[in-house]
N, C-alpha and C. Protein backbone atom coordinates (compact mmCIF):
# COMPACT_ATOMS: atom_id res chain seq x y z
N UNK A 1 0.81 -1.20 0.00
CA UNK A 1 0.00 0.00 0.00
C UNK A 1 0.86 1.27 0.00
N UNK A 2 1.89 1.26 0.46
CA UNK A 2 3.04 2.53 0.11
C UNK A 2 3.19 2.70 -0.88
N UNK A 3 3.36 1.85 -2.09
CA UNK A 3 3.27 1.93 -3.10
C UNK A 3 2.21 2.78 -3.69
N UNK A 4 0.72 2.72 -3.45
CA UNK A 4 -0.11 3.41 -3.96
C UNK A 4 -0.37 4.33 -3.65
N UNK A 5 0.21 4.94 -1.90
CA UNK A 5 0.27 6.31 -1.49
C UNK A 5 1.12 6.83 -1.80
N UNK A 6 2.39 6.52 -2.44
CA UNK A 6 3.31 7.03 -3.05
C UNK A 6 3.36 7.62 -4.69
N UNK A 7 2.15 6.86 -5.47
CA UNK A 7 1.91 7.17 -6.91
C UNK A 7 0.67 8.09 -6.36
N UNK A 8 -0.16 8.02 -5.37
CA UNK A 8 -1.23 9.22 -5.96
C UNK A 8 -0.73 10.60 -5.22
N UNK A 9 0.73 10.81 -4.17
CA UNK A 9 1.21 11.35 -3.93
C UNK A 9 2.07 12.41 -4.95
N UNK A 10 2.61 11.45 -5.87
CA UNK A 10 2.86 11.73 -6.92
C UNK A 10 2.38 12.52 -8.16
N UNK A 11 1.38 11.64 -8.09
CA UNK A 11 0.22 12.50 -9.14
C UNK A 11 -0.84 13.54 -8.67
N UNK A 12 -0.72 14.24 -7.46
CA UNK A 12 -1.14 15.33 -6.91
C UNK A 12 0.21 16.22 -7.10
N UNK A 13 1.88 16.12 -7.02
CA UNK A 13 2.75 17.03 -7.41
C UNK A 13 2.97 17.27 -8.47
N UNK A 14 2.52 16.33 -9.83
CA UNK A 14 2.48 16.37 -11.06
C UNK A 14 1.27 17.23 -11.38
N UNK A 15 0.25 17.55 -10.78
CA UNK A 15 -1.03 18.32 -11.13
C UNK A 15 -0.67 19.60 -10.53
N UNK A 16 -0.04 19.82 -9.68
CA UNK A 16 0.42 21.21 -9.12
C UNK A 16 1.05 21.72 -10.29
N UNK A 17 2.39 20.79 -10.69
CA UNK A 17 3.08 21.29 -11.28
C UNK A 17 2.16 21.55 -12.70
N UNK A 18 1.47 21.02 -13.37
CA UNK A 18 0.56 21.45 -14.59
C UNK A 18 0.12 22.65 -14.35
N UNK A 19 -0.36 22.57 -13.24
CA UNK A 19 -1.21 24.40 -12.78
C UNK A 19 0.05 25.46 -12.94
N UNK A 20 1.11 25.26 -12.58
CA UNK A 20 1.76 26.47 -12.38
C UNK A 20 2.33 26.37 -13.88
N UNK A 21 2.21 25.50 -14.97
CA UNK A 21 2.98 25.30 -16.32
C UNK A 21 1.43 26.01 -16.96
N UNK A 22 0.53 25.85 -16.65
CA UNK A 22 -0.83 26.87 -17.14
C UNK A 22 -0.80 28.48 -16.96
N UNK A 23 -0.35 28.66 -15.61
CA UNK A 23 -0.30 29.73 -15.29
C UNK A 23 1.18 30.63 -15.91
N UNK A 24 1.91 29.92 -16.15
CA UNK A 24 3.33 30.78 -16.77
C UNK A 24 3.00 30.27 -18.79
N UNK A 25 1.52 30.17 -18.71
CA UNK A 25 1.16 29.57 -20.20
C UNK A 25 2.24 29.01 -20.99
N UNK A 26 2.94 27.87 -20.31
CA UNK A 26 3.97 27.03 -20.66
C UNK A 26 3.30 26.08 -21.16
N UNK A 27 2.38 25.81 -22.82
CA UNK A 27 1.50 24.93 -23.11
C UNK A 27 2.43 23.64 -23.28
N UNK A 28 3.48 23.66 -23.91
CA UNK A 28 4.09 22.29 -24.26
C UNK A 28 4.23 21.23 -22.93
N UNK A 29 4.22 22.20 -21.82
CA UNK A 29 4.91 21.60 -20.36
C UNK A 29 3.61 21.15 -19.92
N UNK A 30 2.18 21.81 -20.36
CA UNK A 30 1.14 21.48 -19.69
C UNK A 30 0.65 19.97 -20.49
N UNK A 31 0.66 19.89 -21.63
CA UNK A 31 0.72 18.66 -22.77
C UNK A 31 1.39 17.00 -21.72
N UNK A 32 2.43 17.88 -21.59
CA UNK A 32 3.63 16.56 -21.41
C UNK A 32 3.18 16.02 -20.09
N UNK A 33 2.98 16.91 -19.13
CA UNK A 33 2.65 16.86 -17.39
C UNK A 33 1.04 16.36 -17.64
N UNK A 34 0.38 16.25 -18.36
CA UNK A 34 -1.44 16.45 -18.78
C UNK A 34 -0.70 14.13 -18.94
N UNK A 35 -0.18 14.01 -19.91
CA UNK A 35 0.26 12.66 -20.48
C UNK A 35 0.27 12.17 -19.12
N UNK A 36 1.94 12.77 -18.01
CA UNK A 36 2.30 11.58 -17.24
C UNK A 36 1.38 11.67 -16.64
N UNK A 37 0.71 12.72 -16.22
CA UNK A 37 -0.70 11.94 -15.08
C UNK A 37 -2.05 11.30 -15.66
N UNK A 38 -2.00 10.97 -17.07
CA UNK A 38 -2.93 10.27 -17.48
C UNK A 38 -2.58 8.79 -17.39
N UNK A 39 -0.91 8.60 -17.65
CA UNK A 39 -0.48 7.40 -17.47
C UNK A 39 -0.16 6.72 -15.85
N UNK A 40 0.07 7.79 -15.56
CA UNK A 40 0.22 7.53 -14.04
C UNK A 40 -1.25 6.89 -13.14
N UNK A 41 -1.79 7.45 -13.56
CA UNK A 41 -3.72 7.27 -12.58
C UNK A 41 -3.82 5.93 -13.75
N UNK A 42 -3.75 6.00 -14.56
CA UNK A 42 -3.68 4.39 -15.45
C UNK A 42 -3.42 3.17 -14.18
N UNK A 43 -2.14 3.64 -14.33
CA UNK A 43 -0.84 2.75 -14.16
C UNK A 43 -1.27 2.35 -11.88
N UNK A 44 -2.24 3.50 -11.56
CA UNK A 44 -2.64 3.45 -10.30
C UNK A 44 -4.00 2.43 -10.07
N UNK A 45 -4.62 3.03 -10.93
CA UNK A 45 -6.12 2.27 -11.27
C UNK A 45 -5.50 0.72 -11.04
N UNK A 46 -4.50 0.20 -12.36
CA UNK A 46 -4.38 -0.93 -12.53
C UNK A 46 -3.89 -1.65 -10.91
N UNK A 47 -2.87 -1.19 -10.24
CA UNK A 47 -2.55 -1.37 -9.06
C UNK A 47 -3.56 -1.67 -7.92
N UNK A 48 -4.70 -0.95 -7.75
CA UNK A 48 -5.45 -0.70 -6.94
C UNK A 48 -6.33 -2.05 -7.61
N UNK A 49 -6.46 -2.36 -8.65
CA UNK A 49 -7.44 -3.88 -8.79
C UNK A 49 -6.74 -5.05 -8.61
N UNK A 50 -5.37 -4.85 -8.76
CA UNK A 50 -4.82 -6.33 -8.27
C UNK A 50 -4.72 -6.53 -7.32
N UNK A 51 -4.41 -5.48 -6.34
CA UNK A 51 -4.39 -5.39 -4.74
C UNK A 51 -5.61 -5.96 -4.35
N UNK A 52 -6.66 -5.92 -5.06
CA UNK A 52 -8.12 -6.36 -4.52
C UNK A 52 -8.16 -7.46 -4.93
């Protein structure tokens, strides 16, 4: 379970960091950071059903 508090830990500093790449309208940075947390909450989802 550290494991999974550690990826959605993760993917709450990766969403900060998107906000502040929005706010300095850094679109390419918001693109790339927009990806890893789509793959990341993927990659969490999948975790969280095998655990079950």
């Amino acid at each position: 379970m550290e494991v999974i508090e550690a990826l959605e830990n993760r993917i709450k500093k990766l969403q900060d960091w998107e906000w502040e790449a929005k706010e300095a309208k850094d679109y390419p940075a918001c693109l790339y950071l927009y990806g890893a947390i789509l793959y990341f909450k993927q990659f969490l989802e999948e975790l969280k059903n095998e655990a079950m």
